[in-house]
PDB file of N, CA and C in Angstrom:
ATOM      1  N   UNK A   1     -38.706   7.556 -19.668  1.00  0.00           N
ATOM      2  CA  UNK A   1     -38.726   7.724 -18.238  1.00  0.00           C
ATOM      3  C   UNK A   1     -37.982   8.997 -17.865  1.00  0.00           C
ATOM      4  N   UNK A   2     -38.358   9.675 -17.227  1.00  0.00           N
ATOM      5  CA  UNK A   2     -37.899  10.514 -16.504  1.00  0.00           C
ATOM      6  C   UNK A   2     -37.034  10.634 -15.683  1.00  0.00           C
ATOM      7  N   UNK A   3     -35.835  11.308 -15.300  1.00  0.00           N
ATOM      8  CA  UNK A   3     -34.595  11.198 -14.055  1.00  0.00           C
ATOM      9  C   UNK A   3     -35.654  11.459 -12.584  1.00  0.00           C
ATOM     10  N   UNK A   4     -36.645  12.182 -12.876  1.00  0.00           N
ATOM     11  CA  UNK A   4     -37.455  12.445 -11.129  1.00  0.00           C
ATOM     12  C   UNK A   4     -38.420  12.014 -11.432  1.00  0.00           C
ATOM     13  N   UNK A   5     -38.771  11.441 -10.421  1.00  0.00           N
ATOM     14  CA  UNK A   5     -40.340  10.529 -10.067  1.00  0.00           C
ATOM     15  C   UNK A   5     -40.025  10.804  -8.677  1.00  0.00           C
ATOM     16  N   UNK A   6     -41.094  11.842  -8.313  1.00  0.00           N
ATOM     17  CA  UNK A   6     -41.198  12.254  -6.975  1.00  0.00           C
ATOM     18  C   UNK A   6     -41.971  10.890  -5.635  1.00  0.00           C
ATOM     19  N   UNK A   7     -42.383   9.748  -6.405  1.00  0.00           N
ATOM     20  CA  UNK A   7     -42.839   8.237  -5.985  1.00  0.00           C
ATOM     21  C   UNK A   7     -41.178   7.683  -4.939  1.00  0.00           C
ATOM     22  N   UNK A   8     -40.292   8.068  -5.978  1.00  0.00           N
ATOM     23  CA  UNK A   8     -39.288   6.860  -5.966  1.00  0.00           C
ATOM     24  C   UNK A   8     -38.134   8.053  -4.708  1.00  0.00           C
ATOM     25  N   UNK A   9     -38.334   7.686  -3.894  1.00  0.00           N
ATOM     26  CA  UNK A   9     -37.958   8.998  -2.687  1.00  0.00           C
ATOM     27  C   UNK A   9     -36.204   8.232  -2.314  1.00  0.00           C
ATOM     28  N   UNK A  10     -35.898   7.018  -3.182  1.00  0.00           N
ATOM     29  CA  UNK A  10     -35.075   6.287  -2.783  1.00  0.00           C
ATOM     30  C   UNK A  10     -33.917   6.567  -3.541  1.00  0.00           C
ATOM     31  N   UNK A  11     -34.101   6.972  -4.737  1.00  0.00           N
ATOM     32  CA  UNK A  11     -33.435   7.311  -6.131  1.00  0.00           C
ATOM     33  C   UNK A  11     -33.611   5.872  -6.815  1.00  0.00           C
ATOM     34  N   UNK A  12     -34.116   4.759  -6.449  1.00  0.00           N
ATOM     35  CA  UNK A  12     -33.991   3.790  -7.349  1.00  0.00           C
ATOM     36  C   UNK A  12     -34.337   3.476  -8.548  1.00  0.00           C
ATOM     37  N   UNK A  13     -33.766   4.362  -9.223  1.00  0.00           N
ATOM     38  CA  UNK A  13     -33.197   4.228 -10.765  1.00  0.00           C
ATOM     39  C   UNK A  13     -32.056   4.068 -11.456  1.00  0.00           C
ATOM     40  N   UNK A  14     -32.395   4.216 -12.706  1.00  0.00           N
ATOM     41  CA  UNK A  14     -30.990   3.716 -13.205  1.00  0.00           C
ATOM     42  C   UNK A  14     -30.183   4.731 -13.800  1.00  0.00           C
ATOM     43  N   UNK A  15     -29.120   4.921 -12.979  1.00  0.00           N
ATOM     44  CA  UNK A  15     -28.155   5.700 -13.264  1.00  0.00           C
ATOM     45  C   UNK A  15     -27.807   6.274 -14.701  1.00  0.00           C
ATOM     46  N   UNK A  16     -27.371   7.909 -14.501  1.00  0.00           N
ATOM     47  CA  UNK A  16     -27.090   8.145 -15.748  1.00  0.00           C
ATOM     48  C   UNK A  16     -25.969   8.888 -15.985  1.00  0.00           C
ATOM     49  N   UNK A  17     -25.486   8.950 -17.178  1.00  0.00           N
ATOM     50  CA  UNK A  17     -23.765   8.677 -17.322  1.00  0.00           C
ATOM     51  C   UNK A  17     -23.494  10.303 -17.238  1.00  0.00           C
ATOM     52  N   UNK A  18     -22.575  10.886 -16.271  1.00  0.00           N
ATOM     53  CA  UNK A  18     -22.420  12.069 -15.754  1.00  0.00           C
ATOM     54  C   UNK A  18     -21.466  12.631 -16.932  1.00  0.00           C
ATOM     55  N   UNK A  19     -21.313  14.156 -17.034  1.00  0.00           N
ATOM     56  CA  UNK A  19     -20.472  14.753 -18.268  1.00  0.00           C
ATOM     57  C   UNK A  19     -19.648  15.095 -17.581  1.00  0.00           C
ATOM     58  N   UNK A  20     -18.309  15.202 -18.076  1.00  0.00           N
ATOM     59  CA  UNK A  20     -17.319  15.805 -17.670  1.00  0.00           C
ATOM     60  C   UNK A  20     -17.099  16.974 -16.959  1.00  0.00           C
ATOM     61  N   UNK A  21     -18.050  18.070 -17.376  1.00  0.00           N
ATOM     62  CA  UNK A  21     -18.177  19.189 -17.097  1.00  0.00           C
ATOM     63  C   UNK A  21     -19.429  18.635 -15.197  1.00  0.00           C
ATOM     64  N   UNK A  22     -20.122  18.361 -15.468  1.00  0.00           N
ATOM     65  CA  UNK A  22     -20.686  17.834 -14.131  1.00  0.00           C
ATOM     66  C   UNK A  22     -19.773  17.279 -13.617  1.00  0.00           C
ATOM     67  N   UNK A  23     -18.843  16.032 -13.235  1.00  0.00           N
ATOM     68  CA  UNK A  23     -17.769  15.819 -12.441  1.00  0.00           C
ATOM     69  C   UNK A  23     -17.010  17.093 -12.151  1.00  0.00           C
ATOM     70  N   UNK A  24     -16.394  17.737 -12.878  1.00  0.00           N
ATOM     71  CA  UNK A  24     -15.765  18.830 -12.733  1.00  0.00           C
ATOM     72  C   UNK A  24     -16.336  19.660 -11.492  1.00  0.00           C
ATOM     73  N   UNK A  25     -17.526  20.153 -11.855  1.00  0.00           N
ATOM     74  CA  UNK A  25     -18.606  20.639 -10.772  1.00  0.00           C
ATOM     75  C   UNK A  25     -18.616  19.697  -9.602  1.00  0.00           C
ATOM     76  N   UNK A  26     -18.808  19.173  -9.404  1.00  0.00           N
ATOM     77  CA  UNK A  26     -19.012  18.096  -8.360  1.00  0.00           C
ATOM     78  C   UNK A  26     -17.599  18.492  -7.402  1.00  0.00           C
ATOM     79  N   UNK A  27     -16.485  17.732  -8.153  1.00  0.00           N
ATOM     80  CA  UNK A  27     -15.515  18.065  -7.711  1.00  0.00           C
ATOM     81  C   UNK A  27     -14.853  19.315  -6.779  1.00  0.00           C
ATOM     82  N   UNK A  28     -15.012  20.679  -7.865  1.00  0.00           N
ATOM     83  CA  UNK A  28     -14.974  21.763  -7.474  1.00  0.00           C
ATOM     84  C   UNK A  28     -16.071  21.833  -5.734  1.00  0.00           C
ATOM     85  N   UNK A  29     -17.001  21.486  -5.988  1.00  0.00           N
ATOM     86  CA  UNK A  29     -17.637  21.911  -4.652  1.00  0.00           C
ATOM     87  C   UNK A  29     -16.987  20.905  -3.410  1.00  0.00           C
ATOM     88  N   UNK A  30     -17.033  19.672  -3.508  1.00  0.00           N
ATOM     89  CA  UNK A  30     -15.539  18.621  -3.017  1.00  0.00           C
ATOM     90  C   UNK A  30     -14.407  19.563  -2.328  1.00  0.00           C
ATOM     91  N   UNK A  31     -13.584  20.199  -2.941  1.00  0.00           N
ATOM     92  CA  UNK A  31     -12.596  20.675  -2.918  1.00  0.00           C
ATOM     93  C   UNK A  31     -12.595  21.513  -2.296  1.00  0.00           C
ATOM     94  N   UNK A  32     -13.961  22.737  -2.088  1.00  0.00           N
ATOM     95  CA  UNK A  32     -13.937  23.372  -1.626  1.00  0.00           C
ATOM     96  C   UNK A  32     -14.762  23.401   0.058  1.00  0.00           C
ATOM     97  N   UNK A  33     -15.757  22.459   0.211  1.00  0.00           N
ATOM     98  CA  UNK A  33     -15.952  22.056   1.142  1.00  0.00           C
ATOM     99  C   UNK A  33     -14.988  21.499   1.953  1.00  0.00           C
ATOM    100  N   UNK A  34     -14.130  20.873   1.432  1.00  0.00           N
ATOM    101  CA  UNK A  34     -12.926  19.880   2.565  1.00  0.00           C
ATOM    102  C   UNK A  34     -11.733  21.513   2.744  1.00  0.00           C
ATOM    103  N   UNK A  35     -11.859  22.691   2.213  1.00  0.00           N
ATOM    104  CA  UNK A  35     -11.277  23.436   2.746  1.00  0.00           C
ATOM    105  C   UNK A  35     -11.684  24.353   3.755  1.00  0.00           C
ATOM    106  N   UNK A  36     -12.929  24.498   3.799  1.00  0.00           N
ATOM    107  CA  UNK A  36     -13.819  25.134   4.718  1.00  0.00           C
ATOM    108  C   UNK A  36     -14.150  23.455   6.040  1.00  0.00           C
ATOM    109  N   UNK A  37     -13.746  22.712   6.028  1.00  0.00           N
ATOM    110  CA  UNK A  37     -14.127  21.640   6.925  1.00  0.00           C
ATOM    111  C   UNK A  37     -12.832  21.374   7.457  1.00  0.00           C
ATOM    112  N   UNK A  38     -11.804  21.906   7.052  1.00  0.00           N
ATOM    113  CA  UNK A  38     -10.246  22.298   7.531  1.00  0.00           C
ATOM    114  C   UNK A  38     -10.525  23.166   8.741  1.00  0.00           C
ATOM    115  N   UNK A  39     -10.990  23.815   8.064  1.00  0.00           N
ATOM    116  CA  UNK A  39     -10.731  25.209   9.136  1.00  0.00           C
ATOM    117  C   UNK A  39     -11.652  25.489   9.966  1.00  0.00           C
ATOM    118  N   UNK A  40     -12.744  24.679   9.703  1.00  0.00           N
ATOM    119  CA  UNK A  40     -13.869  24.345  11.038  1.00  0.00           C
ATOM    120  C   UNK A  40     -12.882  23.111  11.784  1.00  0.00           C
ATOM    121  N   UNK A  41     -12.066  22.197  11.255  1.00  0.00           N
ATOM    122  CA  UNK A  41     -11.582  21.475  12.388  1.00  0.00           C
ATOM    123  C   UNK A  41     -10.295  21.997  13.216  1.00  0.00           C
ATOM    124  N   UNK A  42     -10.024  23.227  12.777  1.00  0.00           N
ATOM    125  CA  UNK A  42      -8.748  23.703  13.409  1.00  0.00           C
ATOM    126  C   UNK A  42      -9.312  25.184  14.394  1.00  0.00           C
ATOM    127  N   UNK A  43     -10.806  24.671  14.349  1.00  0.00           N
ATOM    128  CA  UNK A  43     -11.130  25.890  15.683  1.00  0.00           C
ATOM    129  C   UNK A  43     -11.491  24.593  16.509  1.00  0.00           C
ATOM    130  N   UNK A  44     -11.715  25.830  17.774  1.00  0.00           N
ATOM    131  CA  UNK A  44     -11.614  24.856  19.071  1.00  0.00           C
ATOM    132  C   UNK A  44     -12.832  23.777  19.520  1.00  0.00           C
ATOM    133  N   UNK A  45     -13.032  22.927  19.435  1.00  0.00           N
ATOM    134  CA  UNK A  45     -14.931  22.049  19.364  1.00  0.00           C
ATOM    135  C   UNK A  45     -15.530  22.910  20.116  1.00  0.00           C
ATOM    136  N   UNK A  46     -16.882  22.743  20.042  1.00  0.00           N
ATOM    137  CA  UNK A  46     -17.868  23.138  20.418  1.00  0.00           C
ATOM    138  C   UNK A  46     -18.895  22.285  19.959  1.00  0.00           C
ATOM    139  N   UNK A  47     -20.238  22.598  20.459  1.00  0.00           N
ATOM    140  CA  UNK A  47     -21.571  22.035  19.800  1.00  0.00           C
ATOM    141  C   UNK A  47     -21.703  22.862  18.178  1.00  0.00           C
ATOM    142  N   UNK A  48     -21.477  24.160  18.641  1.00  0.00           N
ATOM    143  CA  UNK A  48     -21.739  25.093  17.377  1.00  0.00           C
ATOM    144  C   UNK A  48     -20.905  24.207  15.952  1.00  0.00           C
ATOM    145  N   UNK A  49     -19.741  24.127  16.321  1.00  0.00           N
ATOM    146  CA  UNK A  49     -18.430  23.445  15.273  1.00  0.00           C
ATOM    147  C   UNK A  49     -19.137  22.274  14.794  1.00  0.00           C
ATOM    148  N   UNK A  50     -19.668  21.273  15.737  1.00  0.00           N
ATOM    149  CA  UNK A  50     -20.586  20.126  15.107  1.00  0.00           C
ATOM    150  C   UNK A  50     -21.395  20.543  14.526  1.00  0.00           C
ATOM    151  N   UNK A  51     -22.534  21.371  14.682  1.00  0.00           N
ATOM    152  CA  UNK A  51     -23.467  21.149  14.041  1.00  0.00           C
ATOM    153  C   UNK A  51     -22.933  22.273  12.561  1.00  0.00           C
ATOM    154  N   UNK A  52     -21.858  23.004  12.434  1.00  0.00           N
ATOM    155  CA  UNK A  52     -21.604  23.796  10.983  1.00  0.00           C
ATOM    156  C   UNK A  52     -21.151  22.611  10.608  1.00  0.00           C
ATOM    157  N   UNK A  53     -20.455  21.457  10.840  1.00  0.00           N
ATOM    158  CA  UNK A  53     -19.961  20.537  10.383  1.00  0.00           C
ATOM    159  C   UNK A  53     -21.037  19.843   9.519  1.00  0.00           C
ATOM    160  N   UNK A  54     -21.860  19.339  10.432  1.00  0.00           N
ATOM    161  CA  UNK A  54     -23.136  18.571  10.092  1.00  0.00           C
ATOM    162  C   UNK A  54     -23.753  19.357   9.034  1.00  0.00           C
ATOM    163  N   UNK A  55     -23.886  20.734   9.012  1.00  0.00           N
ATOM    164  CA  UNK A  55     -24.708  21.402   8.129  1.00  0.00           C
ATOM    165  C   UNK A  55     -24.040  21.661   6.820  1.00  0.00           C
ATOM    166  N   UNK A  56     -22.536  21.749   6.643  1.00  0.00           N
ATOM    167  CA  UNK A  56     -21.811  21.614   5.840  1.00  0.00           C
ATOM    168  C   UNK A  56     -21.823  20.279   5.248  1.00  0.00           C
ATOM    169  N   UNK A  57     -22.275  19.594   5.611  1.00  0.00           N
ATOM    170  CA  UNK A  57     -22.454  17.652   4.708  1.00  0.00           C
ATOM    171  C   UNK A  57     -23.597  17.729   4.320  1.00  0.00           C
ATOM    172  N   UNK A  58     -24.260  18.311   4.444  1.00  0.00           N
ATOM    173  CA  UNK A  58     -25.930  18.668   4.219  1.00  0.00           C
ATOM    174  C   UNK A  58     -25.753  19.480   3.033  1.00  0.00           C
ATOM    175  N   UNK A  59     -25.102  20.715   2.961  1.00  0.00           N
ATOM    176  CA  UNK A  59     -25.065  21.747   1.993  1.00  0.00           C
ATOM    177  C   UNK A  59     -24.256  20.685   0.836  1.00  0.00           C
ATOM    178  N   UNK A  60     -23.452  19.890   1.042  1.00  0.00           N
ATOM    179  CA  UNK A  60     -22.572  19.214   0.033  1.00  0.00           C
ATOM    180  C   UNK A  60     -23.414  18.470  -0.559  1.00  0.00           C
ATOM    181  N   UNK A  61     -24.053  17.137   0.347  1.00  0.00           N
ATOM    182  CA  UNK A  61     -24.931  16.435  -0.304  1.00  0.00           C
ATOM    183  C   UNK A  61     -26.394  17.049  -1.641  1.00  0.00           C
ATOM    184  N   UNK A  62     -26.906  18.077  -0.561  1.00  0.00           N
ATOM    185  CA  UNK A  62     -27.420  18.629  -1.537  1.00  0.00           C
ATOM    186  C   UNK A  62     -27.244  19.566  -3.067  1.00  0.00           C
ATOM    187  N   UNK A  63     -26.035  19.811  -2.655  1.00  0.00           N
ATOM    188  CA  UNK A  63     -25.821  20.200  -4.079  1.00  0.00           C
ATOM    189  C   UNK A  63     -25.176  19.660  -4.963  1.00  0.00           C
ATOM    190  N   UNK A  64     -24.495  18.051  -4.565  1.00  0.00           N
ATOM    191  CA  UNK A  64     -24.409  17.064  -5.441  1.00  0.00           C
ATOM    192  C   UNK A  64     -25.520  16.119  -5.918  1.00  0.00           C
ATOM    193  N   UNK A  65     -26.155  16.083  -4.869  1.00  0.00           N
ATOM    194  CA  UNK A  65     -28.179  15.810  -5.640  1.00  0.00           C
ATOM    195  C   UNK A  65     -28.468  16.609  -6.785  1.00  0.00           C
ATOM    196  N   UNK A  66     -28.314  18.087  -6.479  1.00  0.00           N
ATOM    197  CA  UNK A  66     -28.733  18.943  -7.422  1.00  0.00           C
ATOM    198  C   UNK A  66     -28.035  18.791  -8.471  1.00  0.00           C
ATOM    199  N   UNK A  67     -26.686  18.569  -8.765  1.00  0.00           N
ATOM    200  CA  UNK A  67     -26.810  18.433  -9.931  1.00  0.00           C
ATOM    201  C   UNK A  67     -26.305  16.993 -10.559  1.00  0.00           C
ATOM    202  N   UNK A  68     -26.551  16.079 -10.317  1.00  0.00           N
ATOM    203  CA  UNK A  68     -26.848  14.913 -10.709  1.00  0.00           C
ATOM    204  C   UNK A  68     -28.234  14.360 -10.778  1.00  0.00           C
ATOM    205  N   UNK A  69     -29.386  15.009 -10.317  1.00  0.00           N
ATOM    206  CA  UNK A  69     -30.598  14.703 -10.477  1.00  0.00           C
ATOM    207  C   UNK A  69     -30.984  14.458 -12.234  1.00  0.00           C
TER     208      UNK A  69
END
């Protein structure tokens, strides 16, 4: 079986055991997102501030998809 089956839009499969070096990665982008999401929360709100916010959980998610796929 394959990790992608473009069918299964849910991920419902069965997990597979991540390497050290991938956590690491993972992490690193973690770390560095919650420092850039610092300093979007220490400017003044706006709509703009929400939606870099929003788009910044977007950029995270996806590149923890990417490499756990």
């Amino acid at each position: 079986m394959t990790y992608y089956d473009p069918a299964d839009v849910m991920r419902n499969k069965q997990l597979r055991p991540l390497s050290d070096e991938t956590l690491a990665e993972i992490e690193a982008i973690k770390v560095q997102s919650q420092r850039l999401l610092d300093a979007f929360n220490a400017a003044a709100p706006s709509r703009e501030m929400s939606l870099a916010k929003t788009k910044l959980e977007e950029a995270v998610m996806w590149a923890v998809k990417g490499l756990t796929a």
